[in-house]
N, C-alpha and C. Protein backbone atom coordinates (compact mmCIF):
# COMPACT_ATOMS: atom_id res chain seq x y z
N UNK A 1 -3.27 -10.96 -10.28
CA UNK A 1 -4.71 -10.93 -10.28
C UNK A 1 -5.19 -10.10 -9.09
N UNK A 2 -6.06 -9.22 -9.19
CA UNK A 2 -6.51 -8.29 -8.02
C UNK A 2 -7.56 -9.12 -7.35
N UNK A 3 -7.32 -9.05 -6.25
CA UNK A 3 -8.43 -9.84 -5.26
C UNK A 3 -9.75 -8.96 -5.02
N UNK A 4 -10.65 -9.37 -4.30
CA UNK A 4 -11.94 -8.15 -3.78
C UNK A 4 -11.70 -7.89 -2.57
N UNK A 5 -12.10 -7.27 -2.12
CA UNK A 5 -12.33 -7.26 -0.40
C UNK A 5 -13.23 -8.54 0.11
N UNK A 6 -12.66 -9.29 1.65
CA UNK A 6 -13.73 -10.12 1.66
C UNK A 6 -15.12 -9.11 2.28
N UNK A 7 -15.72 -9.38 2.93
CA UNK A 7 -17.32 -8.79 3.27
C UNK A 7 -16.42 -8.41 5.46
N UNK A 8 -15.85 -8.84 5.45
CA UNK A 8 -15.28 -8.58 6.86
C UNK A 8 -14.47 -7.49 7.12
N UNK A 9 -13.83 -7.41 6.21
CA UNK A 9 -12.63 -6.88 5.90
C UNK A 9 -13.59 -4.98 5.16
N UNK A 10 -14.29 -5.28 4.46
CA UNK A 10 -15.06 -4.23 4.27
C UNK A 10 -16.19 -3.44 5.50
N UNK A 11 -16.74 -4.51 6.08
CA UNK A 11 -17.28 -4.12 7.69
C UNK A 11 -16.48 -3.75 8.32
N UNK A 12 -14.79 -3.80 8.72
CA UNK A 12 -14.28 -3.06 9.23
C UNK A 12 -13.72 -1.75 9.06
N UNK A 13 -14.21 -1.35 8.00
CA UNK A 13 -14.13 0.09 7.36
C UNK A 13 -15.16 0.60 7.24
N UNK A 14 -16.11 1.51 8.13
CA UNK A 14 -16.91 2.29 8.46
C UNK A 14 -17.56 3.26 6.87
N UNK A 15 -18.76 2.28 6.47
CA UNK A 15 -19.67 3.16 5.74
C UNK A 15 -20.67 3.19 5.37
N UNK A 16 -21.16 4.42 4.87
CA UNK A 16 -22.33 4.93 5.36
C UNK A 16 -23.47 4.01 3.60
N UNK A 17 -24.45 4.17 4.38
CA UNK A 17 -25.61 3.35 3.56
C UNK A 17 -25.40 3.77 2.48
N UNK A 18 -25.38 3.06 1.24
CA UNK A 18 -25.75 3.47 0.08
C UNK A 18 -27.19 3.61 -0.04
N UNK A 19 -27.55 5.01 -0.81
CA UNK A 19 -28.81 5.45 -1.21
C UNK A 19 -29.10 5.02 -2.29
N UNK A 20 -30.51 4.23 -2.59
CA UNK A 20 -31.28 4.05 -3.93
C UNK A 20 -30.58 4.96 -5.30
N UNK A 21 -31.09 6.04 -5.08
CA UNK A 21 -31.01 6.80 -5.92
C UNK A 21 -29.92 8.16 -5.54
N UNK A 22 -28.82 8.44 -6.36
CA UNK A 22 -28.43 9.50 -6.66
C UNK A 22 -28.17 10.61 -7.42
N UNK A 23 -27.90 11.86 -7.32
CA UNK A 23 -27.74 12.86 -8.26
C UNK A 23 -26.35 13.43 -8.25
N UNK A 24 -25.90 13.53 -9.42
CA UNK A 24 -24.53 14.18 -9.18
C UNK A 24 -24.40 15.52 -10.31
N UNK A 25 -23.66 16.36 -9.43
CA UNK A 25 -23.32 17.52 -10.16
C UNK A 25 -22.07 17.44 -10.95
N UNK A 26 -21.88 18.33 -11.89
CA UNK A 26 -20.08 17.92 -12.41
C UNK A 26 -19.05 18.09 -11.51
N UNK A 27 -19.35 19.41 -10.62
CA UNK A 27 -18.47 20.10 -10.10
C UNK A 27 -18.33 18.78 -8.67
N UNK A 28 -19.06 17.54 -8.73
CA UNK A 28 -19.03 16.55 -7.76
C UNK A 28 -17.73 15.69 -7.78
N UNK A 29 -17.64 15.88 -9.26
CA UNK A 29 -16.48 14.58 -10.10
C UNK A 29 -14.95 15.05 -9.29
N UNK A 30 -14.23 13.93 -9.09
CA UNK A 30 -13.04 14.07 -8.19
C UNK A 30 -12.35 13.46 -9.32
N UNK A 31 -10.97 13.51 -9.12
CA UNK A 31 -9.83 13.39 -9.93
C UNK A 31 -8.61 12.79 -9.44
N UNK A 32 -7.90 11.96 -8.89
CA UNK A 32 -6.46 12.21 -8.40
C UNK A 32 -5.78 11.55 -9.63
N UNK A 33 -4.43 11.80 -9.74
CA UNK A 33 -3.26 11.68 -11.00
C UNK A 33 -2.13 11.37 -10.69
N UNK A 34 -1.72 10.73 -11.67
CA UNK A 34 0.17 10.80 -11.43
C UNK A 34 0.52 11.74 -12.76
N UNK A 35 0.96 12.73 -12.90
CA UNK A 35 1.69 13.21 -14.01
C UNK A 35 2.96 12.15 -14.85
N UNK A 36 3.12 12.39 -15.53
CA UNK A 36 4.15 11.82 -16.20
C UNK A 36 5.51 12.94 -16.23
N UNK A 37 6.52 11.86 -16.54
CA UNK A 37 7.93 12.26 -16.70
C UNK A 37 8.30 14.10 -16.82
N UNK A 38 7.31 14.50 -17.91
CA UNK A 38 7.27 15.51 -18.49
C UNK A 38 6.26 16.84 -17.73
N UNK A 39 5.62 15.85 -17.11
CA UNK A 39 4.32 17.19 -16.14
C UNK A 39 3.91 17.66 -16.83
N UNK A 40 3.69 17.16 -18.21
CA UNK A 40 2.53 17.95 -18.89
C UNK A 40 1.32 17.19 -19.20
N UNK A 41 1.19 15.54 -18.67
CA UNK A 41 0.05 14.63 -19.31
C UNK A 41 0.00 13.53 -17.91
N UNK A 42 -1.26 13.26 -17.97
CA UNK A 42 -1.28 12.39 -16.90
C UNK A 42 -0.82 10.84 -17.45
N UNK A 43 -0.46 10.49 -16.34
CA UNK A 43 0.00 8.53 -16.88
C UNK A 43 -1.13 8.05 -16.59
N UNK A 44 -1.66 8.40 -15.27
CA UNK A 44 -2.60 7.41 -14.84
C UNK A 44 -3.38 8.60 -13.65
N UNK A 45 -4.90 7.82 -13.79
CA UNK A 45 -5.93 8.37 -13.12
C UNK A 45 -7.12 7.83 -12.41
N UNK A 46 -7.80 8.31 -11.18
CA UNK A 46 -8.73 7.61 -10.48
C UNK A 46 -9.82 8.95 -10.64
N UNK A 47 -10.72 8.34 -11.49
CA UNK A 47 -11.72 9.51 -11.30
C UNK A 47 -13.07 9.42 -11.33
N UNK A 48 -14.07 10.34 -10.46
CA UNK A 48 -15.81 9.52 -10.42
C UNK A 48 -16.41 9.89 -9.58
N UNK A 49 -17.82 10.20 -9.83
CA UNK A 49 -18.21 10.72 -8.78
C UNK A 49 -18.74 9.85 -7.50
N UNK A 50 -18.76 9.96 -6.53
CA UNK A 50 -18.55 9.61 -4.74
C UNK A 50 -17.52 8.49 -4.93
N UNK A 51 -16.74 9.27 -5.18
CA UNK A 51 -15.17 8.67 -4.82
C UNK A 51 -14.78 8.22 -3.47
N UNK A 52 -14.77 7.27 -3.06
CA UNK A 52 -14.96 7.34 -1.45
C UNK A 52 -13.65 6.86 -1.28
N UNK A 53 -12.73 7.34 -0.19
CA UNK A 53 -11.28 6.98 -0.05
C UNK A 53 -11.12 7.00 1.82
N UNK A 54 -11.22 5.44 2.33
CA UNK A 54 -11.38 5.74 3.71
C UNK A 54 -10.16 4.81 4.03
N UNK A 55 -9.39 5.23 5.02
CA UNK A 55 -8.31 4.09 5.68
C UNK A 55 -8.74 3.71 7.15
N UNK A 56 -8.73 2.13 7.32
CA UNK A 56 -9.05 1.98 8.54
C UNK A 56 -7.99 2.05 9.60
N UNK A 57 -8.28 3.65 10.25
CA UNK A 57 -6.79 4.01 11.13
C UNK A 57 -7.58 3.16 12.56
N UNK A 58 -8.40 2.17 12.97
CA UNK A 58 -8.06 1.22 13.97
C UNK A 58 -6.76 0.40 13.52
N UNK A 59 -6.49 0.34 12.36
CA UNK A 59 -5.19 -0.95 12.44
C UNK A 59 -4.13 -0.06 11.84
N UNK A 60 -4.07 1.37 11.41
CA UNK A 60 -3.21 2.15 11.09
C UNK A 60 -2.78 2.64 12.27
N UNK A 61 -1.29 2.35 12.68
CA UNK A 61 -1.18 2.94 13.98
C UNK A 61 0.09 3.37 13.94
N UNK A 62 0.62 3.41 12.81
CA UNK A 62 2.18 3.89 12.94
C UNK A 62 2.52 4.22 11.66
N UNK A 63 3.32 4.85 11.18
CA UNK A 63 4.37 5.41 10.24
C UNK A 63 4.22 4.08 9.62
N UNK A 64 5.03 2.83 9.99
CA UNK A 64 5.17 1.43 9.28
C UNK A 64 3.74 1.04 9.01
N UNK A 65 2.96 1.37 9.85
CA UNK A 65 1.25 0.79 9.35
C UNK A 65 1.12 1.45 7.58
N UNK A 66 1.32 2.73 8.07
CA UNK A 66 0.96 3.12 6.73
C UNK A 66 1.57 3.05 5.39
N UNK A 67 2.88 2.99 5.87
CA UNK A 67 3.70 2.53 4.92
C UNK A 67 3.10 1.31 3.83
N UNK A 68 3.33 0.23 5.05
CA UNK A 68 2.55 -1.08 4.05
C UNK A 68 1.23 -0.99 4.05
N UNK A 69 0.32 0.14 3.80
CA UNK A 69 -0.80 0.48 3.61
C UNK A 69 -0.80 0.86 1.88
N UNK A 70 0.18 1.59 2.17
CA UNK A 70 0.65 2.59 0.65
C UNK A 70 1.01 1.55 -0.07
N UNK A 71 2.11 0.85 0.07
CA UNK A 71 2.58 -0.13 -0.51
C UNK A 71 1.10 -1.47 -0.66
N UNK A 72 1.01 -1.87 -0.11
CA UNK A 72 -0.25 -2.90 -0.67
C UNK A 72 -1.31 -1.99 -1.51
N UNK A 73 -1.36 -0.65 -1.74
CA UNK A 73 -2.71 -0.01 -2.46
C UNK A 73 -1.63 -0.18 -4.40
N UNK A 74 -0.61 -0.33 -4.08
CA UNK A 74 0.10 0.24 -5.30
C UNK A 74 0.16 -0.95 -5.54
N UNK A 75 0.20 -1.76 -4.90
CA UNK A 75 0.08 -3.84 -5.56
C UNK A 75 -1.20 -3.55 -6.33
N UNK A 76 -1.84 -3.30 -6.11
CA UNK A 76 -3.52 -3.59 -6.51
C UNK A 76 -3.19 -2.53 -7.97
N UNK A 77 -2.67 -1.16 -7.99
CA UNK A 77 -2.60 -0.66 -8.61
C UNK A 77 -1.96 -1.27 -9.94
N UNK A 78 -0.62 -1.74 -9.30
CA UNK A 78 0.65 -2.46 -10.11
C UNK A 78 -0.48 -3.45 -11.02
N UNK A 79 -1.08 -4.37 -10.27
CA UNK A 79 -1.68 -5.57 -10.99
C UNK A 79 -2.76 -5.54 -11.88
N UNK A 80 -3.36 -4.13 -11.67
CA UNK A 80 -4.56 -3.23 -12.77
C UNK A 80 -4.13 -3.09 -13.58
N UNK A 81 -2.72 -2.01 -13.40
CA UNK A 81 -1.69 -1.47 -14.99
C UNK A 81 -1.37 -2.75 -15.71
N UNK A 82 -0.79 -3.91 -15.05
CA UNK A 82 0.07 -5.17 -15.95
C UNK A 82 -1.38 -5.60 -16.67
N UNK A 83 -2.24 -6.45 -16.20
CA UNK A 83 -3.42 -6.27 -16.78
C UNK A 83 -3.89 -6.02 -18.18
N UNK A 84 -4.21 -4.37 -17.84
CA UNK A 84 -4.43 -3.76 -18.71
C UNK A 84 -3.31 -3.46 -19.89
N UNK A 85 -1.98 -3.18 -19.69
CA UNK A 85 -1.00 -3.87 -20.49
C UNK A 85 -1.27 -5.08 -21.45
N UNK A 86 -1.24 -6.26 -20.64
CA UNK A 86 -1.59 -7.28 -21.57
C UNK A 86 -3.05 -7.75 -21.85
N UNK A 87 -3.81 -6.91 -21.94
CA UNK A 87 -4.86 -7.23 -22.82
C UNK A 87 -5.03 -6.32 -23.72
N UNK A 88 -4.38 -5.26 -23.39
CA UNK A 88 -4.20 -4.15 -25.02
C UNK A 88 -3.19 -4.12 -25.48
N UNK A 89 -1.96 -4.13 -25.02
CA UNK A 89 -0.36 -4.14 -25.50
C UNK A 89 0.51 -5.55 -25.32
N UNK A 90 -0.26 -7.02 -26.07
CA UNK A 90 0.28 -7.63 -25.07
C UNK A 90 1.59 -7.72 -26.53
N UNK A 91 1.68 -6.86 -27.31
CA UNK A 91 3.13 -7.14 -27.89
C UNK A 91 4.37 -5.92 -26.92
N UNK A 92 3.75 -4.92 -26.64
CA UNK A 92 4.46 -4.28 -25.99
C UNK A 92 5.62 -4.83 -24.54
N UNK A 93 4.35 -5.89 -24.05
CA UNK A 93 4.91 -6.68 -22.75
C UNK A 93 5.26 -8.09 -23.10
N UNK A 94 6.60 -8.33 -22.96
CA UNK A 94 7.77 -9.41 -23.54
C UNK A 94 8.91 -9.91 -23.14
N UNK A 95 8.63 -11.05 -22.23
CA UNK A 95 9.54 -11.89 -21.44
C UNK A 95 11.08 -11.13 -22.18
N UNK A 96 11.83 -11.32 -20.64
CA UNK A 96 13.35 -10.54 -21.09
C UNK A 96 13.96 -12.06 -21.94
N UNK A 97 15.05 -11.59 -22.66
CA UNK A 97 15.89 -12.88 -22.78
C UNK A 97 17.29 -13.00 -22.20
């Protein structure tokens, strides 16, 4: 189950006011991907406009910080994909025997 951020934990990551109202251009829309096996199709994608992607380097302070930075973003990721797995494929996903 993916957790939220608590409200502390988001105050310690520096950002800027959200505005009432916005406008977005296409050429605004961001994209990042994993290709698949083949590099010709994406598996999976994060995409939208004000994509905001900030790390709080006060507690990033080393190689190992970031490490289990990377690693806890791909939990959240991991637990989106299973998820979404079993609420559309849940014959696909099937205890081993």
């Amino acid at each position: 189950m993916m957790t939220d951020i608590n409200k502390k934990d988001a105050e310690d990551i520096q950002q800027d006011p959200i505005p009432e109202t916005i406008t977005f251009h296409t050429a605004d829309r961001m994209t990042y991907g994993a290709l698949g096996y083949d590099g010709n199709e994406l598996m999976a994608f994060i995409s939208g406009y004000d994509l905001e992607i900030k790390f709080n380097l006060r507690i990033i302070n080393s190689l190992a910080d970031a490490e289990a930075c990377a690693d806890a973003l791909a939990q959240v990721f991991y637990e989106a994909l299973m998820e979404q797995l079993i609420n559309e494929k849940a014959d696909f996903v099937k205890p081993h025997h």
